[in-house]
Protein backbone atom coordinates (compact mmCIF):
# COMPACT_ATOMS: atom_id res chain seq x y z
CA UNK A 1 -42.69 -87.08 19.67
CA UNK A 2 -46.20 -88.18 19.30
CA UNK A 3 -47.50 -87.26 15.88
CA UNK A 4 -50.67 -85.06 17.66
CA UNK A 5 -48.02 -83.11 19.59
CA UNK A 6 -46.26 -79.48 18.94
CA UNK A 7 -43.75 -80.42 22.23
CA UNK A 8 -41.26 -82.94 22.12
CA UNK A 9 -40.45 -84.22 25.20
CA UNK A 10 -38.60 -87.09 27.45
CA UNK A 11 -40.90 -90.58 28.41
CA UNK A 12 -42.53 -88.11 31.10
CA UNK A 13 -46.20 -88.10 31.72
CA UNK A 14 -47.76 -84.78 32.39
CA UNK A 15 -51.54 -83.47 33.13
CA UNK A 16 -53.11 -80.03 33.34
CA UNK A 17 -56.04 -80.37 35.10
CA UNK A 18 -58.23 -77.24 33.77
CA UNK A 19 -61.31 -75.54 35.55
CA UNK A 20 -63.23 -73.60 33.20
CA UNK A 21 -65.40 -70.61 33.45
CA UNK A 22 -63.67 -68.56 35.84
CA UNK A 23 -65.48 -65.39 36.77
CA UNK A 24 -69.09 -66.80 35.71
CA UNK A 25 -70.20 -66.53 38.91
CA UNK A 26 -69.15 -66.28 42.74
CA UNK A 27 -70.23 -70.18 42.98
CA UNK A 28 -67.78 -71.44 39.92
CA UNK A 29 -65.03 -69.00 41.75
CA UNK A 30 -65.65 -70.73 44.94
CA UNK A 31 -65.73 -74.75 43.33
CA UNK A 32 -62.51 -73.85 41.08
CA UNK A 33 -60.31 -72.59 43.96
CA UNK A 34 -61.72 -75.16 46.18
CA UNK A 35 -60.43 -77.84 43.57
CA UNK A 36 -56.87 -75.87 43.26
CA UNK A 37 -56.61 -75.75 47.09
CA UNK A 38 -58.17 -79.24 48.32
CA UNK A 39 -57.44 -81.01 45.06
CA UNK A 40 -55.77 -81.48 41.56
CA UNK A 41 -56.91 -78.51 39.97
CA UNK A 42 -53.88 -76.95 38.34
CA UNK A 43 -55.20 -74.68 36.32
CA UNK A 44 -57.98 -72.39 34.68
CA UNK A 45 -59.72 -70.69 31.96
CA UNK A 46 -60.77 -66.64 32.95
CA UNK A 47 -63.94 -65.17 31.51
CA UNK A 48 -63.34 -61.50 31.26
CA UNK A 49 -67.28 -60.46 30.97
CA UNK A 50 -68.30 -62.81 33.59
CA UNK A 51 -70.28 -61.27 36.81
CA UNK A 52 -67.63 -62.67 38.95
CA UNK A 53 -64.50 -61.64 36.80
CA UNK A 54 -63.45 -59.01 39.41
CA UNK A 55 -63.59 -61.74 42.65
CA UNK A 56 -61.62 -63.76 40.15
CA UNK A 57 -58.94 -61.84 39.86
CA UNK A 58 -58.35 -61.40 43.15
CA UNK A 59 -58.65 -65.12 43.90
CA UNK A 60 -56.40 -65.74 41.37
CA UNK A 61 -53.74 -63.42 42.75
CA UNK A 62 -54.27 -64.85 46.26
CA UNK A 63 -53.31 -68.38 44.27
CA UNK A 64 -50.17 -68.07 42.55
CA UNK A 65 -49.65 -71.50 41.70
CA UNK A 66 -52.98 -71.42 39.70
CA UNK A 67 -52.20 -70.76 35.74
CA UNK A 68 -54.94 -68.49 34.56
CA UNK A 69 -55.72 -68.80 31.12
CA UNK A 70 -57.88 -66.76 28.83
CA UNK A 71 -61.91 -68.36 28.16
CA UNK A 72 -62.88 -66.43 24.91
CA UNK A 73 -66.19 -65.63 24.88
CA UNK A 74 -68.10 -65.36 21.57
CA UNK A 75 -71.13 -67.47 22.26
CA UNK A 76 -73.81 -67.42 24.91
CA UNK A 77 -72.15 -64.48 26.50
CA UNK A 78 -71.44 -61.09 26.99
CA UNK A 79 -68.88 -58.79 24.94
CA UNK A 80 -66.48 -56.63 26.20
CA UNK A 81 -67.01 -54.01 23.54
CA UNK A 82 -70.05 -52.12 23.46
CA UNK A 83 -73.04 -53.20 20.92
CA UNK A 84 -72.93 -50.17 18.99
CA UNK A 85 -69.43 -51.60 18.00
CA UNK A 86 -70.08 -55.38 17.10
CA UNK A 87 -73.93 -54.86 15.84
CA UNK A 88 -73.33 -58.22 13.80
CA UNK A 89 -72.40 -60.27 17.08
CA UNK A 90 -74.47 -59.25 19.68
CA UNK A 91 -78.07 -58.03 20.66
CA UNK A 92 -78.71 -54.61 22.06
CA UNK A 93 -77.61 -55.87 25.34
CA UNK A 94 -74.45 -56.60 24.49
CA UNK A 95 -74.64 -60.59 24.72
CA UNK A 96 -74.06 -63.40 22.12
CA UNK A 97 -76.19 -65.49 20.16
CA UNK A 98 -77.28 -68.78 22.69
CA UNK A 99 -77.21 -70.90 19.14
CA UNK A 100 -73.38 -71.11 18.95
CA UNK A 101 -73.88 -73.15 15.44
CA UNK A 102 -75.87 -70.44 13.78
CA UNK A 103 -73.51 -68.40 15.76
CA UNK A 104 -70.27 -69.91 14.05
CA UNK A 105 -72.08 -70.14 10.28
CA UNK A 106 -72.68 -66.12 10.67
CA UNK A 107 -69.01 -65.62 11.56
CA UNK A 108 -68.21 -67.97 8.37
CA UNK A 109 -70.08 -66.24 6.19
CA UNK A 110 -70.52 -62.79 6.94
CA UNK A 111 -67.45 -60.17 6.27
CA UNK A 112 -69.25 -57.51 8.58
CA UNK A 113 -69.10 -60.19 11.73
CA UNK A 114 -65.12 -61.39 10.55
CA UNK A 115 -64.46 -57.88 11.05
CA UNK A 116 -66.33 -57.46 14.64
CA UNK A 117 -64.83 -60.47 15.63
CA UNK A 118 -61.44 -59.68 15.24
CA UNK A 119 -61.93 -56.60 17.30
CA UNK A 120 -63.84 -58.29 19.87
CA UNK A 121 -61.06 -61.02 20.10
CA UNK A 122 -58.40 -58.01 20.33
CA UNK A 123 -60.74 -56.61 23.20
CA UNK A 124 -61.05 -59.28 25.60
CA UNK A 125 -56.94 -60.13 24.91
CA UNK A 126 -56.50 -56.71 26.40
CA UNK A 127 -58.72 -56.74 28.92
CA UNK A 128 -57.08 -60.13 30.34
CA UNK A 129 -53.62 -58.23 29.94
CA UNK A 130 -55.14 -55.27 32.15
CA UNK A 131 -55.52 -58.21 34.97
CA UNK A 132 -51.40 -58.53 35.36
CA UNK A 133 -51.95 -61.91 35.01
CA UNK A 134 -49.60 -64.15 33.10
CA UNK A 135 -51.20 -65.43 29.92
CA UNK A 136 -51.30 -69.02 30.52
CA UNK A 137 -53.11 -70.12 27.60
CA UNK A 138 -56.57 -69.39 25.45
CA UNK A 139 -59.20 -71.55 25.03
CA UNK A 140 -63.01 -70.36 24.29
CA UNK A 141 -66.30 -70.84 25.85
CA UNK A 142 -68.22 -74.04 23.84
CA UNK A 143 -64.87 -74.30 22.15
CA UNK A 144 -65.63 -71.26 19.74
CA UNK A 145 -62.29 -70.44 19.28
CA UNK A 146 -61.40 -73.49 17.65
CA UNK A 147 -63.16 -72.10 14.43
CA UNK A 148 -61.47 -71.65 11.92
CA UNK A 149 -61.92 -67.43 11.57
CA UNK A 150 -61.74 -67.15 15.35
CA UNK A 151 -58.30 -69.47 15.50
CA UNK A 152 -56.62 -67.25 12.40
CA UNK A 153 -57.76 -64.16 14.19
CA UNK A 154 -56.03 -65.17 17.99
CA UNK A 155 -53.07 -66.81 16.08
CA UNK A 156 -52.72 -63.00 14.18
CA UNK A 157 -52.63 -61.41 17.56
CA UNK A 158 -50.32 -64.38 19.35
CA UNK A 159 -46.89 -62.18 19.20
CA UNK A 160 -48.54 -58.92 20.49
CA UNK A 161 -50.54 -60.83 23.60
CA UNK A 162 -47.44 -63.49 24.16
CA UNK A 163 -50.18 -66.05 23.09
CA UNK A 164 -47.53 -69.37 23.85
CA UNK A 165 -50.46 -72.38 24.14
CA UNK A 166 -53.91 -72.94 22.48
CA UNK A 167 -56.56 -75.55 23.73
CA UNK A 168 -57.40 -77.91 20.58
CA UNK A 169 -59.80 -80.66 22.00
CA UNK A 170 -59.13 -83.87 20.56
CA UNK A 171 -60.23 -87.44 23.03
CA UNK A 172 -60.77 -90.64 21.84
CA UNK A 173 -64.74 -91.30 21.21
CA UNK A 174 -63.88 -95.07 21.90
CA UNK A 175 -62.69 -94.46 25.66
CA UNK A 176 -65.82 -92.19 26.57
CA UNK A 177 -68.34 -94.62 24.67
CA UNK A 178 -66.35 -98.19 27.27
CA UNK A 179 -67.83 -95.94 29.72
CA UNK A 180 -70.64 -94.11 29.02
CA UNK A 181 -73.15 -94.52 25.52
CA UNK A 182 -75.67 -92.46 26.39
CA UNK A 183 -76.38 -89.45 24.14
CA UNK A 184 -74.68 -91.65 21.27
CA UNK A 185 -75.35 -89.67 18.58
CA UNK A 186 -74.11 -86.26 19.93
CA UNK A 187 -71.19 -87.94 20.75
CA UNK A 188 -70.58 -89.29 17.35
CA UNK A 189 -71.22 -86.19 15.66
CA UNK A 190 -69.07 -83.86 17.67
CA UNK A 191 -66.09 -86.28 17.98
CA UNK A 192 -66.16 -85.91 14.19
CA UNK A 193 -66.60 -82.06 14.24
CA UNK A 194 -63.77 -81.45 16.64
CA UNK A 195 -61.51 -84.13 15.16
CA UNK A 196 -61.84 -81.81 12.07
CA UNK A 197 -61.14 -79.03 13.67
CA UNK A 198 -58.48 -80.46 15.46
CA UNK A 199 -56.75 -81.10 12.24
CA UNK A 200 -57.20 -77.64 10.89
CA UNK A 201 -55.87 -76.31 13.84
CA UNK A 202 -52.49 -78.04 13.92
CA UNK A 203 -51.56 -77.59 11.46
CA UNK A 204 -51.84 -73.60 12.18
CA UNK A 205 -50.46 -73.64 15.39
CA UNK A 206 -47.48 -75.52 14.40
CA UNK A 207 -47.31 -72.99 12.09
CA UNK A 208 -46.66 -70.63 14.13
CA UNK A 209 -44.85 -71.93 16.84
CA UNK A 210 -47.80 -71.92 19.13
CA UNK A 211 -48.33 -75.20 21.64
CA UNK A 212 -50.91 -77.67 22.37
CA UNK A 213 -51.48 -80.44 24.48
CA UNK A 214 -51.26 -84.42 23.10
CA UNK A 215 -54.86 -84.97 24.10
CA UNK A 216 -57.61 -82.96 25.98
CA UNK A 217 -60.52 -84.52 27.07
CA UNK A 218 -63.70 -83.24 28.82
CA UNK A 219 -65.84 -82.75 25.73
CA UNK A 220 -67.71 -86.04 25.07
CA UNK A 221 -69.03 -85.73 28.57
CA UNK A 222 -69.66 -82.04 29.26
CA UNK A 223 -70.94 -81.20 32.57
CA UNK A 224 -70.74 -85.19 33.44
CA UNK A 225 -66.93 -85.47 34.53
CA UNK A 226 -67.42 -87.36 37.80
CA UNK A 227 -65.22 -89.43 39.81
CA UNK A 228 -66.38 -92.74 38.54
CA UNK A 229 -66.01 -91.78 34.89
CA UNK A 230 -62.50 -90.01 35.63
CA UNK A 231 -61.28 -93.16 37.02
CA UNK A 232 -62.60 -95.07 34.01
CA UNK A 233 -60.79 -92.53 31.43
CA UNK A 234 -57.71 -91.90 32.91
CA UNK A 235 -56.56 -95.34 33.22
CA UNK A 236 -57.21 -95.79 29.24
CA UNK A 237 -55.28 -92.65 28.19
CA UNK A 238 -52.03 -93.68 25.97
CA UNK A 239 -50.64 -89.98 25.23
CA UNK A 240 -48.31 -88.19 28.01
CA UNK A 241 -48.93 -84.86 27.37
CA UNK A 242 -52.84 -84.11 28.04
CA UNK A 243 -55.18 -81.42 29.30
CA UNK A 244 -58.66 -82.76 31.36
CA UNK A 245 -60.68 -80.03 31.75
CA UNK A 246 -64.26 -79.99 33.59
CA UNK A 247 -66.40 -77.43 35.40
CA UNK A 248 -66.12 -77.62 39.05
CA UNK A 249 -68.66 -75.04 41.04
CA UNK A 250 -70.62 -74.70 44.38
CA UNK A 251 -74.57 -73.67 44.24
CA UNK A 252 -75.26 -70.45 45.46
CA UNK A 253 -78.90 -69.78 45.81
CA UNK A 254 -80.05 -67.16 43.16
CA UNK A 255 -77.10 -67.57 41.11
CA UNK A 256 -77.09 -68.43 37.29
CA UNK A 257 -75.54 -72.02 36.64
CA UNK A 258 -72.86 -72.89 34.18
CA UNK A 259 -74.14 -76.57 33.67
CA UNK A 260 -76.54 -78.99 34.55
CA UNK A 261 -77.99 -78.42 38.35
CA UNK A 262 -75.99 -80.55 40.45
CA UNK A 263 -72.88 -81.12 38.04
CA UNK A 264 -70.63 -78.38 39.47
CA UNK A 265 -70.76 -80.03 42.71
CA UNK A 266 -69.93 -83.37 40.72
CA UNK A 267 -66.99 -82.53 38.83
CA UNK A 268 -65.60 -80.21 41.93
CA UNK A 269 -65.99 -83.87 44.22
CA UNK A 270 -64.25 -85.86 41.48
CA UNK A 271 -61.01 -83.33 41.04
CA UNK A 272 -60.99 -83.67 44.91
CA UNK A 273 -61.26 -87.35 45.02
CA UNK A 274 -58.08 -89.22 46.82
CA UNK A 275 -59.05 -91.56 44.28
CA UNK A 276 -58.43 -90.05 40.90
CA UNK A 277 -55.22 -88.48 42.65
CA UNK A 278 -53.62 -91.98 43.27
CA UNK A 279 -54.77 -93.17 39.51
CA UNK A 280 -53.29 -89.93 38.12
CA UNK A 281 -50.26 -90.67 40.06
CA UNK A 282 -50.04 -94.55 39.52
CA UNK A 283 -50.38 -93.85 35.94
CA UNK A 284 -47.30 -91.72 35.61
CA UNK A 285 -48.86 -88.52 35.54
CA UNK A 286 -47.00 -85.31 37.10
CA UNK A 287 -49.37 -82.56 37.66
CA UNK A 288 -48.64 -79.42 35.73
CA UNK A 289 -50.04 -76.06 34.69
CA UNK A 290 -48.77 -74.27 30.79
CA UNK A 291 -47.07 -71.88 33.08
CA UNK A 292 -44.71 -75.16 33.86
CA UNK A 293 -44.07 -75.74 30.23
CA UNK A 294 -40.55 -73.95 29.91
CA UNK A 295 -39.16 -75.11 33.64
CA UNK A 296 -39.64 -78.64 32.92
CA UNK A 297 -36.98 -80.37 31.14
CA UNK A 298 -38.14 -81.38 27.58
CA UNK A 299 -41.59 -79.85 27.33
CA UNK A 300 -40.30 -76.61 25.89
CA UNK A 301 -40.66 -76.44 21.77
C-alpha cells in the first residue's frame, strides 16, 4: 500500500475518470454524458442547485453505469437553503461569495458562518439523497470542501449519508510543469495549498474509515485538460489508484459557461480521444467508477 492511499490493494492499476459540474447547465449535461457514452468518462460530480440538476437526474438514471457523486457547493453558487437561513453565506439571492478565498477565511473565522455551513452541508446531503441516487462520492465545487471546517463537518455527517469516498486533490506539480509552465506562479502556490490540505485531510479520513484515491489530478490545469496534455500526464503517473477529473461540456447559445469559452468542448474531445483510451489502457489502467470499489478484488478497505 502506497503511503498516500486509504485502500490497499493487489499490483492493479485503476482510473476514475470524473466529469464535474453536473446539473450546471443543459450544455455540461449534454458534454458529460456524451463523454460516458462515446468515451472514458466513468463517472461524475452532481450539483444539486444547478439550473440543470433536474435533466441531470434523469440522465443519470437513463445511465446506470455512471457513478454520481455529490459536487458541494459553497462558493460561486447557489444554496439549497433559503437566505434568511444562512445570512452569513450568501447574498439576498441566495448565492455564494464569487471570492472563494475570502469565502473560506469567513468560514475560518466566523462561528455564525461554521454554524450555517454545517446546515447548508446537511441540506444539499439530503437533497442528493432525495435523487435515489447512490452516493458515489463528495467532492466540492473549487475544491471547497477540502477545508478544513467544511471536511470535519461532511466527515460528522459520513455515517448518516453513507459518505464511503472523499475527493482529496493531490498531483505532482513536476509532471504538469514537463508539460505546461505557463501560469507558473499559480501553479506553485496552489500545489502547495492543496498539498497542505491534502495532508490535513488524510489524516481525517483515515480516521474515519472514509476512502480516497492515490492521486487526483485535474487541478494544475483547470479548464485546460486536453488531449495533448492528457497524453503527456498519463504516461508519467507512478500511483495505481487515481482519479482525473476535468470539465467536459457542449456550448449552448445563451447558456452560462462553467470554464473558459471553448474548454468544455476541449476536455469533452480529449476524454473521447481513441488516443488517451489506448495510453490509459497500455499503461495498465482499468477503468472504474467508486461505485466499483467493493466488487473489485482488493480495492475494498
Amino acid at each position: 500500500m502506497t503511503p498516500s492511499s486509504s485502500i490497499s490493494r493487489s499490483r492493479r492499476r485503476f482510473a476514475i475518470i470524473n466529469g464535474d459540474d453536473f446539473g450546471f447547465s443543459t450544455g455540461v449535461n449534454q458534454g458529460i454524458i456524451k463523454a460516458h457514452e462515446q468515451g472514458v468518462l466513468t463517472s461524475t460530480s452532481l450539483m444539486v442547485t444547478g439550473e440543470a440538476f433536474e435533466e441531470a437526474i434523469a440522465l443519470a438514471k437513463a445511465h446506470p453505469n455512471l457513478a454520481v457523486g455529490l459536487h458541494l457547493v459553497l462558493g460561486c453558487g447557489k444554496a439549497v437553503l433559503p437566505p434568511h437561513q444562512i445570512p452569513h453565506l450568501v447574498d439576498s439571492q441566495g448565492n455564494f461569495s464569487s471570492d472563494s478565498v475570502k469565502a473560506g477565511l469567513r468560514y475560518q473565522f466566523s462561528a455564525a458562518a461554521r454554524r450555517e455551513l454545517a446546515l447548508e452541508i446537511r441540506a444539499q446531503l439530503e437533497k442528493f439523497r432525495e435523487t435515489g441516487l447512490p452516493l458515489s462520492h463528495v467532492d466540492g465545487h473549487l475544491h471547497m470542501h477540502c477545508h478544513p471546517v467544511i471536511l470535519r463537518s461532511l466527515v460528522a455527517l459520513a455515517d448518516e449519508f453513507n459518505i464511503k469516498v472523499i475527493r482529496l486533490p493531490w498531483e505532482e506539480l513536476s509532471f504538469t510543469l514537463n508539460l505546461d509552465r505557463r501560469d507558473l506562479l499559480n501553479k506553485v502556490i496552489w500545489s502547495g495549498v492543496f498539498g497542505g490540505l491534502r495532508r490535513y485531510g488524510e489524516k481525517l479520513l483515515k480516521s474515519k474509515g472514509i476512502q480516497f484515491c492515490d492521486r487526483v489530478y485535474g487541478l494544475l490545469e483547470s479548464g485546460q485538460m486536453s488531449e495533448d496534455y492528457l497524453l503527456g500526464l498519463i504516461g508519467q503517473i507512478q500511483a495505481d489508484f487515481v482519479e482525473i477529473y476535468s470539465h467536459p461540456a457542449i456550448t449552448i447559445p445563451g447558456e452560462p459557461l462553467n470554464g473558459p469559452p471553448g474548454a468544455g468542448e476541449v476536455e469533452l474531445a480529449a476524454w473521447m480521444s481513441d488516443r488517451v483510451r489506448e495510453i490509459l489502457m497500455s499503461n495498465g489502467f482499468e477503468l472504474m467508477n467508486y461505485n466499483n470499489i467493493k466488487s473489485i478484488d482488493g480495492l475494498e478497505s
